[in-house]
Protein backbone atom coordinates (compact mmCIF):
# COMPACT_ATOMS: atom_id res chain seq x y z
CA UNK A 1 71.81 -15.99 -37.86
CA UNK A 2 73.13 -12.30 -36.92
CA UNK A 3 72.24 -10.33 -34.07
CA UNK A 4 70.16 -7.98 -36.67
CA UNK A 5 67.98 -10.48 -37.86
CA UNK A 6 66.99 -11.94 -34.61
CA UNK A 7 66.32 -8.47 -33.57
CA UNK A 8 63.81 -8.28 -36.73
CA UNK A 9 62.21 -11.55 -36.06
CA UNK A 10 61.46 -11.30 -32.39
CA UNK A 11 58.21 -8.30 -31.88
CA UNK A 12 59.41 -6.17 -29.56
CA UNK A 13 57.75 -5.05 -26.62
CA UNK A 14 55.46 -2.52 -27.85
CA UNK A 15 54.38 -4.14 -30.56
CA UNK A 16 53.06 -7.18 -28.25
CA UNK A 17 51.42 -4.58 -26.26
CA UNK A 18 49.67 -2.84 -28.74
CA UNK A 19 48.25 -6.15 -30.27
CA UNK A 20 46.13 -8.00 -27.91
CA UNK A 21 45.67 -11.81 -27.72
CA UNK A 22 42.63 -13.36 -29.77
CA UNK A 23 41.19 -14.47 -26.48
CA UNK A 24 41.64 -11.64 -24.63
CA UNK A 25 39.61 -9.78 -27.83
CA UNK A 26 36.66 -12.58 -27.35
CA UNK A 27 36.67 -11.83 -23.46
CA UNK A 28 35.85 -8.28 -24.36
CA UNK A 29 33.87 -8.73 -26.88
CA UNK A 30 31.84 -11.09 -24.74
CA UNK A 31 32.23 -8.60 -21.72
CA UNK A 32 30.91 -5.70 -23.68
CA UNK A 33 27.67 -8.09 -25.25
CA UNK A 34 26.70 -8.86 -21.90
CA UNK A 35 26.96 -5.53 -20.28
CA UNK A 36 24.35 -3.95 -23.29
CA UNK A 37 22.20 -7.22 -23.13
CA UNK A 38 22.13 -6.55 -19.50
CA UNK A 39 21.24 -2.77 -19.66
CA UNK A 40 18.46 -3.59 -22.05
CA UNK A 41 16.97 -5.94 -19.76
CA UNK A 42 16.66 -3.21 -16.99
CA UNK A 43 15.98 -0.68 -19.23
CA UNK A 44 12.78 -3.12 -20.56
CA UNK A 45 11.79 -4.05 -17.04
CA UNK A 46 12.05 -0.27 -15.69
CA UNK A 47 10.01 0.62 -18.81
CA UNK A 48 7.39 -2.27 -18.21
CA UNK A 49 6.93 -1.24 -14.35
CA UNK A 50 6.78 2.31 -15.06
CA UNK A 51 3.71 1.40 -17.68
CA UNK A 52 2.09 -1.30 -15.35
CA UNK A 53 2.09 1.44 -12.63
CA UNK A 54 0.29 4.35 -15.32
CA UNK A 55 -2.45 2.00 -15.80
CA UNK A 56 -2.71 0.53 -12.83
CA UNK A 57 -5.44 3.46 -10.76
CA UNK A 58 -8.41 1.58 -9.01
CA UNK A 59 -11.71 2.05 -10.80
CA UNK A 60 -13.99 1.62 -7.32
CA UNK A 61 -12.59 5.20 -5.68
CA UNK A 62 -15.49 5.35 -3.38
CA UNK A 63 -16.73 9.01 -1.74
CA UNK A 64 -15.24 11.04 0.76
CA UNK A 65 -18.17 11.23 3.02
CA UNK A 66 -19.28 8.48 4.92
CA UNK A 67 -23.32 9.07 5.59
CA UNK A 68 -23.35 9.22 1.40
CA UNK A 69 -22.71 5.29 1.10
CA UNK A 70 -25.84 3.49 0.54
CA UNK A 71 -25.28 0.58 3.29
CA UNK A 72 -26.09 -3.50 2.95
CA UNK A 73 -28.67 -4.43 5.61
CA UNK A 74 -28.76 -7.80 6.59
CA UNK A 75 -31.62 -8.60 8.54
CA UNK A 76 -31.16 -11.13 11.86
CA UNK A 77 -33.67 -12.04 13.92
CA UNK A 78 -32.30 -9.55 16.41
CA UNK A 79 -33.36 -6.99 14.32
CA UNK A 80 -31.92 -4.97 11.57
CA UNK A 81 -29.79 -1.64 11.37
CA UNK A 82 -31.16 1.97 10.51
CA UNK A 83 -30.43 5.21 9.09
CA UNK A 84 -29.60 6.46 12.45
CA UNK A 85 -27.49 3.85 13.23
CA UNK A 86 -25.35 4.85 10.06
CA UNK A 87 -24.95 8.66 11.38
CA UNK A 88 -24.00 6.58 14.33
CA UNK A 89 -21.07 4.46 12.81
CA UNK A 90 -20.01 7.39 10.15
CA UNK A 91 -19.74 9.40 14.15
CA UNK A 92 -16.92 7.31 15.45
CA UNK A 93 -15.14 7.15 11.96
CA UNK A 94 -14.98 11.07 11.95
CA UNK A 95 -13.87 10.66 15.92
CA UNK A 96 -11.13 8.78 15.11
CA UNK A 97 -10.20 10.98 12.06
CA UNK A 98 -10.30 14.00 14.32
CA UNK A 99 -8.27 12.65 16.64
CA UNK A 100 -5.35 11.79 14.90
CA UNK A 101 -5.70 15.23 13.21
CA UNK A 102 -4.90 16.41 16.76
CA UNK A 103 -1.94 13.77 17.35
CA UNK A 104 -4.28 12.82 20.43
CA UNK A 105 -3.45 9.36 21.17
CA UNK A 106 -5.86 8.98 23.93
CA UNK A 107 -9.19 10.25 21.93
CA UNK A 108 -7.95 8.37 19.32
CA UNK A 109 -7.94 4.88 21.05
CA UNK A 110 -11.20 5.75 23.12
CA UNK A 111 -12.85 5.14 19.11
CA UNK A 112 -11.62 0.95 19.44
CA UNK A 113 -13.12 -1.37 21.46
CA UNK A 114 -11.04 -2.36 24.97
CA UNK A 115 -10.48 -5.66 23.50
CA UNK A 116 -9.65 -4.07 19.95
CA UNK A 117 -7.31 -5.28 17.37
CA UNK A 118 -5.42 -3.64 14.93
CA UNK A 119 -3.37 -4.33 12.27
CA UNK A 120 -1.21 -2.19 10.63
CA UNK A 121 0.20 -1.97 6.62
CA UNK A 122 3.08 -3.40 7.61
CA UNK A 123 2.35 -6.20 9.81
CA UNK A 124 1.86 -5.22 13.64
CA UNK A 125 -0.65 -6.31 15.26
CA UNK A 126 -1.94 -4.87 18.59
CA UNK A 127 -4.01 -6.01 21.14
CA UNK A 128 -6.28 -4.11 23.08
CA UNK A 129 -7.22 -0.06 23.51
CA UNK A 130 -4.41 0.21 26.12
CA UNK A 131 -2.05 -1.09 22.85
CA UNK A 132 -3.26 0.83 20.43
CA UNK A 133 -3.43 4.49 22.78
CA UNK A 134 0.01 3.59 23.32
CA UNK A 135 1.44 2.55 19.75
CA UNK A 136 -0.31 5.47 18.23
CA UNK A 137 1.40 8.15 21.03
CA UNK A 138 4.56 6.98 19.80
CA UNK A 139 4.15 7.12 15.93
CA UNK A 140 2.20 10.75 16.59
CA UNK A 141 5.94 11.47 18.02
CA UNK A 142 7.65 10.06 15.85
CA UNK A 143 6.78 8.24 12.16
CA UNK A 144 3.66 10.02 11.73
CA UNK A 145 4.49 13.42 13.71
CA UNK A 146 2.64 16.18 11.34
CA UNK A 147 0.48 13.62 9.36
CA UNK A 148 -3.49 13.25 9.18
CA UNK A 149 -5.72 10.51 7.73
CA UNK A 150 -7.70 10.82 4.22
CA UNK A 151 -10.56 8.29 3.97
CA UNK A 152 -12.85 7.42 0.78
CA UNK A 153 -15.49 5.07 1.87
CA UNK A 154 -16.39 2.30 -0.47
CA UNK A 155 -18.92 0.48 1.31
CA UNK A 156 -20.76 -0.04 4.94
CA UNK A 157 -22.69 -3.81 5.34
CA UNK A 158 -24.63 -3.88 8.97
CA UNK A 159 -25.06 -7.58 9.70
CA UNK A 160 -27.94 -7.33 12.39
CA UNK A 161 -28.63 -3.98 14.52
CA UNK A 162 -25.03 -4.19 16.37
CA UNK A 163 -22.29 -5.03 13.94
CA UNK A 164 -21.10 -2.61 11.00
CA UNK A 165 -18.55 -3.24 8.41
CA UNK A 166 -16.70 -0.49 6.18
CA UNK A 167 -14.28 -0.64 4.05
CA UNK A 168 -12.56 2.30 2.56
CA UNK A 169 -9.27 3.36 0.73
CA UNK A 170 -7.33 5.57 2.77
CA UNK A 171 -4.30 7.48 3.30
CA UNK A 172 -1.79 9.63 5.89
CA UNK A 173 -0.84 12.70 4.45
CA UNK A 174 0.61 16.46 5.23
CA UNK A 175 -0.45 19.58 3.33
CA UNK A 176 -2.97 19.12 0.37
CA UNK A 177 -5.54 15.71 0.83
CA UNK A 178 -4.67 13.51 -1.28
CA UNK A 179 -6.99 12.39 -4.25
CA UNK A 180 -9.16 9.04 -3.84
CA UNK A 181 -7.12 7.77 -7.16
CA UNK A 182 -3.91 8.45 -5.06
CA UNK A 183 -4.56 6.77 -1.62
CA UNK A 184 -2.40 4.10 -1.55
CA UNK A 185 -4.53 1.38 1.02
CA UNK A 186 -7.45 -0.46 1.62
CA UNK A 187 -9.12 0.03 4.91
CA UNK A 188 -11.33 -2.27 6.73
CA UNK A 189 -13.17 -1.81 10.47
CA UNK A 190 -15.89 -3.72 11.90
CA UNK A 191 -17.67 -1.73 14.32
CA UNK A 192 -19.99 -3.07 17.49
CA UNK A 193 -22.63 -1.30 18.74
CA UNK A 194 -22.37 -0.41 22.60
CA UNK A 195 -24.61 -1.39 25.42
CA UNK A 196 -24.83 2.73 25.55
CA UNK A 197 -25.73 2.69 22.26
CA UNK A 198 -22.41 4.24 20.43
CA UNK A 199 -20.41 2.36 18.22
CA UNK A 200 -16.57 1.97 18.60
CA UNK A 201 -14.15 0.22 16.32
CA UNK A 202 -13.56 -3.83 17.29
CA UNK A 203 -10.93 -4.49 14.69
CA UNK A 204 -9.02 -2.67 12.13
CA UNK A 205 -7.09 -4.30 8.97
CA UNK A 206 -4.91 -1.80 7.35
CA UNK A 207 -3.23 -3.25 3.93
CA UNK A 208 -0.81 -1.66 1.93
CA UNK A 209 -1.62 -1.31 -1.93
CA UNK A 210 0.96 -2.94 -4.60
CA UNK A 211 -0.46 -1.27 -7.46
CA UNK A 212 2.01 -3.32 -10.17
CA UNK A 213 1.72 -6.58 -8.30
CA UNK A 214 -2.25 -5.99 -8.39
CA UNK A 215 -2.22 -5.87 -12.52
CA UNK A 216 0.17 -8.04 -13.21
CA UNK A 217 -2.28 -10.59 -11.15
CA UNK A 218 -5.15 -9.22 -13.69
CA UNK A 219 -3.24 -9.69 -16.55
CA UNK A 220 -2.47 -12.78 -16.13
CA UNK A 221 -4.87 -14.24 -14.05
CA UNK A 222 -8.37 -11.88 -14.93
CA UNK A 223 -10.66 -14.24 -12.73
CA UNK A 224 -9.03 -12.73 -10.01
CA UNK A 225 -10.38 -9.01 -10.69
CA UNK A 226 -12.82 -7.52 -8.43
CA UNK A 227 -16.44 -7.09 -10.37
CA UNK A 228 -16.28 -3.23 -9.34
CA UNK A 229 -12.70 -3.18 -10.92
CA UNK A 230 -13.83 -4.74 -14.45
């Protein structure tokens, strides 16, 4: 065989290059399956949060002002609660509103009990007034320099004449108050009555809402919705 014909058997250099192997075809062809099956996958689950979250606004938005909630008496044989008592309560709510309106840390913990607790959205507990005065001066600094507090109440239960419970959903903010539909937690304080006869604040739960989490539970699970949500 002459140098001409091996020349014309062998492929020459470009011609391997510009003809790739049939594996490295099925790598890219695999390659470029996975990459749209994976893009379609986010692009399903970004669509499904995106409608869990549109219908996922609480029904139960409770009202803005505190003295409006009709209360839950329970009667003890101590005695029972009464209107005034209410005014009383809905007093050191608005207190403690005012005060962190004013980024005073002080006025603000003189609303909680000395032996107080309080629990914040995100997990910190604190013990005592002294804890609390002190925690708060530092977010009024810092995290929640410029903010103030948005409450709608959703209900107050007095269990006997000296122990209140109210729940509301509630909010910081800065400029414009929020809506009810748009505070994004759910509030809890049980209030003591004083041997002076005030009321102060013996332990807060503050707990974050997770609006998707919340109705994908209902979907799935309806039992587990709240009678004032159905």
């Amino acid at each position: 065989m002459n140098a001409t014909s091996t020349a014309q058997s062998e492929p020459t250099e470009s011609t391997t290059a510009q003809t790739p192997a049939p594996k490295s075809r099925r790598r890219r062809r695999i390659k470029i399956t996975l990459g749209v099956t994976a893009l379609t996958l986010v692009a399903a689950a970004g669509g499904g949060y995106l409608w869990l979250n549109a219908i996922s606004d609480a029904k139960n938005l409770g009202v803005s002002d505190c003295n409006a909630v009709t209360p839950e008496v329970t009667a003890t044989p101590a005695g029972t609660a009464t209107a005034d008592d209410q005014r009383a309560v809905c007093r050191t709510l608005r207190s403690m509103k005012d005060a962190w309106a004013r980024h005073d840390a002080t006025a603000y913990g003189d609303q909680f009990a000395k032996d107080a607790t309080y629990t914040s959205y995100v997990g910190t507990a604190y013990q005592g007034r002294r804890d609390i005065t002190e925690g708060h001066r530092a977010l009024f600094d810092g995290f929640l320099k410029g903010t103030k507090l948005s409450d709608s109440w959703l209900s107050i239960r007095f269990y006997g004449p000296d122990t209140a419970v109210a729940t509301s959903r509630g909010d910081t903010y800065e400029g414009g108050e929020p809506k009810a539909a748009d505070l994004s937690k759910t509030q809890t304080y049980t209030l003591v009555r004083q041997t002076d006869g005030t009321w102060c604040i013996a332990a807060f739960q503050n707990t974050k809402r997770q609006r998707v989490m919340e109705r994908i539970s209902f979907l799935f699970s309806p039992d587990t919705r709240p009678a004032a949500e159905k």
